[in-house]
PDB file of N, CA and C in Angstrom:
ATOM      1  N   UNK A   1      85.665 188.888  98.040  1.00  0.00           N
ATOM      2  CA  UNK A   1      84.515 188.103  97.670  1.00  0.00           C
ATOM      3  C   UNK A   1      83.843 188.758  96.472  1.00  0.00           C
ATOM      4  N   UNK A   2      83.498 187.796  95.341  1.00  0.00           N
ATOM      5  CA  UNK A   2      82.652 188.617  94.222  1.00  0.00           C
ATOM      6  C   UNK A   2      81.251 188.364  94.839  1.00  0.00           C
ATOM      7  N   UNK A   3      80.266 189.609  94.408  1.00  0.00           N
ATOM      8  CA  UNK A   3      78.862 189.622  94.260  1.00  0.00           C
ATOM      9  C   UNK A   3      78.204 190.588  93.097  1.00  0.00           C
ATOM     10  N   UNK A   4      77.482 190.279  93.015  1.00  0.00           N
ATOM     11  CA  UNK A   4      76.884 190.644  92.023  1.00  0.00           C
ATOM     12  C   UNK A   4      76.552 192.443  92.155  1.00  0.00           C
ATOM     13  N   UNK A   5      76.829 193.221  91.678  1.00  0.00           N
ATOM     14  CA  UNK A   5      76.730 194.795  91.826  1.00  0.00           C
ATOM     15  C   UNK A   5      76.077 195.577  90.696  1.00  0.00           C
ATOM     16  N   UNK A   6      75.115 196.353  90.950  1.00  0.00           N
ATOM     17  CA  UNK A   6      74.214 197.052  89.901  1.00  0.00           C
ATOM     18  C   UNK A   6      74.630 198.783  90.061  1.00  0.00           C
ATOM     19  N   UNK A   7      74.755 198.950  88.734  1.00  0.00           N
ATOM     20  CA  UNK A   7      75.633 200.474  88.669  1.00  0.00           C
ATOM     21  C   UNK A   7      74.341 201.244  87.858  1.00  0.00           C
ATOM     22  N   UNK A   8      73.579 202.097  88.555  1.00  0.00           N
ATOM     23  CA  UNK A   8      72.221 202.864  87.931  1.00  0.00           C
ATOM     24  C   UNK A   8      72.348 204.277  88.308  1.00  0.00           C
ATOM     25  N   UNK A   9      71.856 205.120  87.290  1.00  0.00           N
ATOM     26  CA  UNK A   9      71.725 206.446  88.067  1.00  0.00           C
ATOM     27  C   UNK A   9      70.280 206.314  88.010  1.00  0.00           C
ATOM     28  N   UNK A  10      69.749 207.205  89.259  1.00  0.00           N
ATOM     29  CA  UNK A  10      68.702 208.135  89.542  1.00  0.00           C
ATOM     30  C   UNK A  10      68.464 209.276  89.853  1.00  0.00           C
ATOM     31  N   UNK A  11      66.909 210.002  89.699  1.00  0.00           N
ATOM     32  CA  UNK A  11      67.060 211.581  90.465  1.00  0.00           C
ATOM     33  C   UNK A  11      66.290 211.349  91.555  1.00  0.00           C
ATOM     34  N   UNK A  12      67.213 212.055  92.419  1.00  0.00           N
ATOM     35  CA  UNK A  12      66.670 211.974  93.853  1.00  0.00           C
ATOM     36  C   UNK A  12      65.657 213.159  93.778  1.00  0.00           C
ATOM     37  N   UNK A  13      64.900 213.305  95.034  1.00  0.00           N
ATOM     38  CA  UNK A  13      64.369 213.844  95.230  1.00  0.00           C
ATOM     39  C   UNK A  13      64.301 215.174  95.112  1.00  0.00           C
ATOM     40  N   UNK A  14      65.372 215.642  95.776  1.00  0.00           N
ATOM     41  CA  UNK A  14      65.566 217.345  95.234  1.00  0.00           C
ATOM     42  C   UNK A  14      66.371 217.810  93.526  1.00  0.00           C
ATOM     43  N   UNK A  15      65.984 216.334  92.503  1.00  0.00           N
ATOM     44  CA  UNK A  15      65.693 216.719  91.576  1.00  0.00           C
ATOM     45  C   UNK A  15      67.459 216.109  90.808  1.00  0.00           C
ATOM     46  N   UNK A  16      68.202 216.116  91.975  1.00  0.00           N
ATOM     47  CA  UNK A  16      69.688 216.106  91.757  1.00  0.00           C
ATOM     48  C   UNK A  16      69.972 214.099  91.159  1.00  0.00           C
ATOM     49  N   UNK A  17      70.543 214.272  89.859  1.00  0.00           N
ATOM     50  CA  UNK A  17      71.120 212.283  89.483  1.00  0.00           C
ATOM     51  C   UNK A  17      71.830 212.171  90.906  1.00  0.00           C
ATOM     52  N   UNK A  18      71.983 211.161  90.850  1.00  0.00           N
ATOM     53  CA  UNK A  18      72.974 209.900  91.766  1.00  0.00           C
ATOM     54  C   UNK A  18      73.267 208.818  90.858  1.00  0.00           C
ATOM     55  N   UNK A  19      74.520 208.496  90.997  1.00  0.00           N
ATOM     56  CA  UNK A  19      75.077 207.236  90.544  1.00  0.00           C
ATOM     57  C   UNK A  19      75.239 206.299  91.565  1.00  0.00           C
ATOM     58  N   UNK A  20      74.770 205.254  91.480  1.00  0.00           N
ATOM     59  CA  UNK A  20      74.537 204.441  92.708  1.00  0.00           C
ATOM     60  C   UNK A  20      75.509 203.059  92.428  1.00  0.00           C
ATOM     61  N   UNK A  21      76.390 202.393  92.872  1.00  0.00           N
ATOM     62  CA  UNK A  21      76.718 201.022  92.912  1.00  0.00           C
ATOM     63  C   UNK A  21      76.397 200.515  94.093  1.00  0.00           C
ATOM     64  N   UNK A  22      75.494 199.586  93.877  1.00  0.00           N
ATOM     65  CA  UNK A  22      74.795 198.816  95.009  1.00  0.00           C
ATOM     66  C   UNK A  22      74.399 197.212  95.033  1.00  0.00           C
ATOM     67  N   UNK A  23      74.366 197.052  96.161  1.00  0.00           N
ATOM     68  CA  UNK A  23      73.846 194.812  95.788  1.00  0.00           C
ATOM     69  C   UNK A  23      72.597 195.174  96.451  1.00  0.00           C
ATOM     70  N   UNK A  24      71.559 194.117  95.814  1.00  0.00           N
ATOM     71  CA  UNK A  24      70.420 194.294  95.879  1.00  0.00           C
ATOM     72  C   UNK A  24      70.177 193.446  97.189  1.00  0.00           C
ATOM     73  N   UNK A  25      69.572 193.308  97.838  1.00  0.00           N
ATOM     74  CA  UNK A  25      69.327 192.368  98.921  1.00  0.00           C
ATOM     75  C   UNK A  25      69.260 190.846  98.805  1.00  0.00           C
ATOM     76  N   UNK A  26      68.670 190.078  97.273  1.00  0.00           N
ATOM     77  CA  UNK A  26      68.736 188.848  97.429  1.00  0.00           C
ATOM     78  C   UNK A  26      69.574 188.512  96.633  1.00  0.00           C
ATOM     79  N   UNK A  27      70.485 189.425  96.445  1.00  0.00           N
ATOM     80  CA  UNK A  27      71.850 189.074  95.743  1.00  0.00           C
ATOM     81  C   UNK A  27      73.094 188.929  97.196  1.00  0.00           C
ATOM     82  N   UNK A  28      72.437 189.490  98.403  1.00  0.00           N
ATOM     83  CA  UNK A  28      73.807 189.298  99.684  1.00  0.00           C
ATOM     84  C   UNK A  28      73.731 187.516  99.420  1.00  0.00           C
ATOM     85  N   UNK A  29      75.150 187.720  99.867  1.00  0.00           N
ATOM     86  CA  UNK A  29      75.747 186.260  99.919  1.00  0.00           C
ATOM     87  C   UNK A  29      76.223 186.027 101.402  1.00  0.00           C
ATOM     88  N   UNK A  30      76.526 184.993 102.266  1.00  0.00           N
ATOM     89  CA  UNK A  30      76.862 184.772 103.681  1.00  0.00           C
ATOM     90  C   UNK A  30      77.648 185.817 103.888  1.00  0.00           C
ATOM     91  N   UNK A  31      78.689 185.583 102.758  1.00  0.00           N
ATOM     92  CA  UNK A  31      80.350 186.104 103.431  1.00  0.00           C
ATOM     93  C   UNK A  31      79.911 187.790 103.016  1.00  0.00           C
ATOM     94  N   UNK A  32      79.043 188.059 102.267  1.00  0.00           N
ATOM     95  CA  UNK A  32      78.618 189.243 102.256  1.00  0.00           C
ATOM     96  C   UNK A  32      78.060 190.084 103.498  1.00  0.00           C
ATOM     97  N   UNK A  33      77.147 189.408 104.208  1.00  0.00           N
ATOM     98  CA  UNK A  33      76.503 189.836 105.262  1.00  0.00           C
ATOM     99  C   UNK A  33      77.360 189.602 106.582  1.00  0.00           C
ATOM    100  N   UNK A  34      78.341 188.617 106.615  1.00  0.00           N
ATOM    101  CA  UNK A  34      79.096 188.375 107.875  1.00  0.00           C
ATOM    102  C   UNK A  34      80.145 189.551 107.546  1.00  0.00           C
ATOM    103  N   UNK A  35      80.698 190.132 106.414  1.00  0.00           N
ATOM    104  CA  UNK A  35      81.481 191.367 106.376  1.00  0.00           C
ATOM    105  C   UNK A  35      81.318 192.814 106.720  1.00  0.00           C
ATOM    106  N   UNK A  36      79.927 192.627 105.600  1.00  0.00           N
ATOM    107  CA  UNK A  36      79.280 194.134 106.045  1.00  0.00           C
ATOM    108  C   UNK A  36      78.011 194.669 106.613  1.00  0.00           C
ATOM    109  N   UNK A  37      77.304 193.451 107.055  1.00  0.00           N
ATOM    110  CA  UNK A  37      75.903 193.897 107.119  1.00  0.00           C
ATOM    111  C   UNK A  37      75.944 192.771 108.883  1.00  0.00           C
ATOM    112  N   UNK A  38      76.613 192.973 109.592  1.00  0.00           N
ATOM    113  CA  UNK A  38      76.804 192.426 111.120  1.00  0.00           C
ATOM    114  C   UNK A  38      75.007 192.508 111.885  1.00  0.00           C
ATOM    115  N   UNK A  39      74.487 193.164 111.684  1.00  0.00           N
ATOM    116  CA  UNK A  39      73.373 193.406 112.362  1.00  0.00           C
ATOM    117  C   UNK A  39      71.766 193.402 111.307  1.00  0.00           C
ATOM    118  N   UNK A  40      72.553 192.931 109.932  1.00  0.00           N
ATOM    119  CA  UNK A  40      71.345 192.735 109.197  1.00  0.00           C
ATOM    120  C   UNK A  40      70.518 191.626 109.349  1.00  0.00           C
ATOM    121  N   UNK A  41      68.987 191.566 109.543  1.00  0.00           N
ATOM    122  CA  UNK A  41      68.038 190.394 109.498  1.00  0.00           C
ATOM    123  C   UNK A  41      66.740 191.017 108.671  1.00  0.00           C
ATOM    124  N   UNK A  42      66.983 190.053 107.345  1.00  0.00           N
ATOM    125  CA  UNK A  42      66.379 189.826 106.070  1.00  0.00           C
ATOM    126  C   UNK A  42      64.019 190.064 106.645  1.00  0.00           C
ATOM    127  N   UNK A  43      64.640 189.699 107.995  1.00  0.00           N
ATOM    128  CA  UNK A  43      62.629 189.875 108.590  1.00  0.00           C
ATOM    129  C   UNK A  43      62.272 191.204 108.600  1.00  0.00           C
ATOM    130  N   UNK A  44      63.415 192.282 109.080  1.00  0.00           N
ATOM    131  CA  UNK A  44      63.038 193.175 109.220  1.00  0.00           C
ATOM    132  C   UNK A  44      63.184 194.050 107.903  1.00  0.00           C
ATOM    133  N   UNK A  45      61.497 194.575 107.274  1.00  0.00           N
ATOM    134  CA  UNK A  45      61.657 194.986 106.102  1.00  0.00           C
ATOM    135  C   UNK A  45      60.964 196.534 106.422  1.00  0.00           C
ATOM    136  N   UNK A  46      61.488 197.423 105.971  1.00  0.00           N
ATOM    137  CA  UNK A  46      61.027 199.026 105.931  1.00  0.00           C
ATOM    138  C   UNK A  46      59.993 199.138 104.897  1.00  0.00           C
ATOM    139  N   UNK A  47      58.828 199.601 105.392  1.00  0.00           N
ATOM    140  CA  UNK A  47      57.644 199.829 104.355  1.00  0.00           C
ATOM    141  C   UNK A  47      57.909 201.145 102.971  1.00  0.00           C
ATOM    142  N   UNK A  48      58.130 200.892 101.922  1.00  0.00           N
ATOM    143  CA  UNK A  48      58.689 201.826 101.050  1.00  0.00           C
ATOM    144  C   UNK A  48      57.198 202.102 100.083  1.00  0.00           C
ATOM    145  N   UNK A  49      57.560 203.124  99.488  1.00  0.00           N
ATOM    146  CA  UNK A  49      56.445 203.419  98.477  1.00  0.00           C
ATOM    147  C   UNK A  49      56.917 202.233  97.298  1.00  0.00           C
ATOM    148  N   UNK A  50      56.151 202.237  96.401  1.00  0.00           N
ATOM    149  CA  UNK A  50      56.461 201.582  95.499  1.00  0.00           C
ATOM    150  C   UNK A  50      57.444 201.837  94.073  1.00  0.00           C
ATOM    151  N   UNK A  51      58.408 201.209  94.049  1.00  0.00           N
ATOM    152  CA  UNK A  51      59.675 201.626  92.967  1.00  0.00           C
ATOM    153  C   UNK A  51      60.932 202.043  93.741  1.00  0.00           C
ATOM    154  N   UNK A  52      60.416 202.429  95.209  1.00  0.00           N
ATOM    155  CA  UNK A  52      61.403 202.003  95.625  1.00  0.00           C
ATOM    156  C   UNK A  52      62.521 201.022  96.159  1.00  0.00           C
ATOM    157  N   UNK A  53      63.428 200.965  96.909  1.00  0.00           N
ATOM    158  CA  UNK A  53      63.872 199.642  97.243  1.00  0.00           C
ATOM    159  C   UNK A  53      65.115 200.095  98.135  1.00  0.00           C
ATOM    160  N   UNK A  54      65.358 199.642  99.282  1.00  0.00           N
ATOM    161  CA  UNK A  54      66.935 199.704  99.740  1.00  0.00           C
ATOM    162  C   UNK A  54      67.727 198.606  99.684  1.00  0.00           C
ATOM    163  N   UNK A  55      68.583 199.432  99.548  1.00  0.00           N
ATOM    164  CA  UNK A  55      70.024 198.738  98.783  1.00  0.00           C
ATOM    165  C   UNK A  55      71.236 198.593  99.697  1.00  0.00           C
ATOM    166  N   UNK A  56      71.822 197.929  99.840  1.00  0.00           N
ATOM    167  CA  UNK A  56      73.412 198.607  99.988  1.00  0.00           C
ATOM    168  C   UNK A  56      74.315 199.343  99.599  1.00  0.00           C
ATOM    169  N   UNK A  57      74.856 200.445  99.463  1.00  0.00           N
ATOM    170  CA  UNK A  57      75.682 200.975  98.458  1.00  0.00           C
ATOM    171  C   UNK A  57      76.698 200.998  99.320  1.00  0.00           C
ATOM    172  N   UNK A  58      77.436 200.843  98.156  1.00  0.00           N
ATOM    173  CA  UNK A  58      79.186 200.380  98.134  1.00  0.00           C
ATOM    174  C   UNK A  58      80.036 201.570  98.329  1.00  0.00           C
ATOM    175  N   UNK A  59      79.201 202.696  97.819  1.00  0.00           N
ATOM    176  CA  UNK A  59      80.288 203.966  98.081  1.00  0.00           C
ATOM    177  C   UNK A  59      80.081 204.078  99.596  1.00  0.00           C
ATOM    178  N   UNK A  60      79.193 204.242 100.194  1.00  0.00           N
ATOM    179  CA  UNK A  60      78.854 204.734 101.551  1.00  0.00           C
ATOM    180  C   UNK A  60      78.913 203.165 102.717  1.00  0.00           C
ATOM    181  N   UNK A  61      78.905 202.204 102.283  1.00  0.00           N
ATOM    182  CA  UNK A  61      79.077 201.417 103.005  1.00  0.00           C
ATOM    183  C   UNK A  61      78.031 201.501 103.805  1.00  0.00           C
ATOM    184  N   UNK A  62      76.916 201.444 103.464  1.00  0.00           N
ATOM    185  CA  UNK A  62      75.199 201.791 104.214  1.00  0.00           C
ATOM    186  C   UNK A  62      73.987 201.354 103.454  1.00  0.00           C
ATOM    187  N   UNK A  63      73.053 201.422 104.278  1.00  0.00           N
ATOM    188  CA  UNK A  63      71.937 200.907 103.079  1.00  0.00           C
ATOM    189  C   UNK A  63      71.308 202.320 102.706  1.00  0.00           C
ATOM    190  N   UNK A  64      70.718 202.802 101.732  1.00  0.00           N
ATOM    191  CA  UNK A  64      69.984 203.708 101.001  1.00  0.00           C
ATOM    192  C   UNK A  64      68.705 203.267 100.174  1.00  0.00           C
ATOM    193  N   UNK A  65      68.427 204.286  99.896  1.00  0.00           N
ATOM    194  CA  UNK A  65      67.009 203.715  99.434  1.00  0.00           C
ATOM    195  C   UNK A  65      67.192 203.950  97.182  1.00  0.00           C
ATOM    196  N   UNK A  66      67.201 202.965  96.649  1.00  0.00           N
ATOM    197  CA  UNK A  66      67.045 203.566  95.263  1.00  0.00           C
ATOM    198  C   UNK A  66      66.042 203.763  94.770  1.00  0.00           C
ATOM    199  N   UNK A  67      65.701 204.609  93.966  1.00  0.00           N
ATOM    200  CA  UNK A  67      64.578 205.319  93.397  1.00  0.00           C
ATOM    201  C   UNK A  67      64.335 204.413  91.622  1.00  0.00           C
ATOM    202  N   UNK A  68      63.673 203.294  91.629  1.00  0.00           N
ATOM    203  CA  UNK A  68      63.962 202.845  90.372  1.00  0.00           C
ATOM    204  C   UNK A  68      62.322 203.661  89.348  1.00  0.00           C
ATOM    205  N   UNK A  69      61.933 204.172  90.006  1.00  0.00           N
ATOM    206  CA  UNK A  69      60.943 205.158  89.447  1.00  0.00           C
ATOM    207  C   UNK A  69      61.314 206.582  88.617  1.00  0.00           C
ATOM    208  N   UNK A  70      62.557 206.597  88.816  1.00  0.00           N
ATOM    209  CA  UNK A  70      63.426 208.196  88.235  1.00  0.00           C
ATOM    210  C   UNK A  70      64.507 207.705  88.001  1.00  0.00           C
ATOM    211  N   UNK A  71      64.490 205.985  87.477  1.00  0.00           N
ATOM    212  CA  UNK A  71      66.208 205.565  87.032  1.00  0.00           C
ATOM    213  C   UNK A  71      66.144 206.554  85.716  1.00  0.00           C
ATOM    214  N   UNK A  72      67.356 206.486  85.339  1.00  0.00           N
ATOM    215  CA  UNK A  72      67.913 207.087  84.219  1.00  0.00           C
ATOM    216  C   UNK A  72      68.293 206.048  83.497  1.00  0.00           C
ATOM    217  N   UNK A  73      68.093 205.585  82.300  1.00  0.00           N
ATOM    218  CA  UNK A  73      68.410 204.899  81.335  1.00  0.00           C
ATOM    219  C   UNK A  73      68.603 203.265  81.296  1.00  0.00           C
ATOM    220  N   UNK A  74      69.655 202.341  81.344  1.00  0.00           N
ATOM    221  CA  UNK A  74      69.367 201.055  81.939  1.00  0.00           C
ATOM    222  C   UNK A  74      70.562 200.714  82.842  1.00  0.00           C
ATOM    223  N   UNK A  75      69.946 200.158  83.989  1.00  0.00           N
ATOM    224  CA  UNK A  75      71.147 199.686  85.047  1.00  0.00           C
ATOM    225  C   UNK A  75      71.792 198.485  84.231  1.00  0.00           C
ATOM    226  N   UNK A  76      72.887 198.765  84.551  1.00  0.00           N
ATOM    227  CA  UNK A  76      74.493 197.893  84.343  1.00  0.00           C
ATOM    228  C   UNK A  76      74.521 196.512  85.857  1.00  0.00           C
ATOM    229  N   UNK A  77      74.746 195.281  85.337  1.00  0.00           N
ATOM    230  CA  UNK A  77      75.375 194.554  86.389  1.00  0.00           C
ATOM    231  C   UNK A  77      76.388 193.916  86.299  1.00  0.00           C
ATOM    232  N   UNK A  78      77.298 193.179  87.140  1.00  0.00           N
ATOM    233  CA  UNK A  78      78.459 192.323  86.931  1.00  0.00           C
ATOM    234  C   UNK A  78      78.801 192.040  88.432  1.00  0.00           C
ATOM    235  N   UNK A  79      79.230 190.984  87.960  1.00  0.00           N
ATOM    236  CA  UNK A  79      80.041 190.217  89.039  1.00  0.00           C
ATOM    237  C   UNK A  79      81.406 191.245  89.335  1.00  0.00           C
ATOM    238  N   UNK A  80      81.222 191.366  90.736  1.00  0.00           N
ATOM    239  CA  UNK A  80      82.617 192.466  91.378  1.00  0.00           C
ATOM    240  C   UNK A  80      83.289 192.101  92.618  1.00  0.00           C
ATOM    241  N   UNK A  81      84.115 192.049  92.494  1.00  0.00           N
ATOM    242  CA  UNK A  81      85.354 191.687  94.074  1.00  0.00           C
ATOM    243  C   UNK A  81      85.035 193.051  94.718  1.00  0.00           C
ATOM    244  N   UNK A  82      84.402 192.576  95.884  1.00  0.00           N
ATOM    245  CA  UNK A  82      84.121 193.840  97.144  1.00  0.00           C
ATOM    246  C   UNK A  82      84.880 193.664  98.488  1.00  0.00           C
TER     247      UNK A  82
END
């Protein structure tokens, strides 16, 4: 299935980049969420500081939180077969 995937680095917290490939939440698509996200419901939202956001990431197959407050330079997107 293609969806849409955003490739950004940030610094985490203990100061260290991350390269992140991740779908943003109102980019999941059905066949997205019936694959990988079995127990996801869009109501239940985690209170974040602001700039942050959780994501899905594709390396870990999990949600994480991205830091778009300490991105590094400009996020990349494209349509990707996952």
């Amino acid at each position: 299935m293609k969806v849409k995937v955003y490739s950004a680095t940030f610094v985490k917290k203990n100061g260290e980049s991350r390269l992140m490939q991740f779908v943003r939440p109102e980019d999941f698509t059905a066949e997205f969420v019936s694959t990988y996200l079995k127990t996801y419901s869009p109501k239940e939202k985690r209170a974040l500081t602001e700039g942050l956001e959780a994501v899905f990431d594709l390396d870990s197959k999990s949600f994480k939180t991205f830091n778009w407050n300490t991105i590094v330079g400009q996020p990349t997107t494209q349509e990707q077969e996952v």
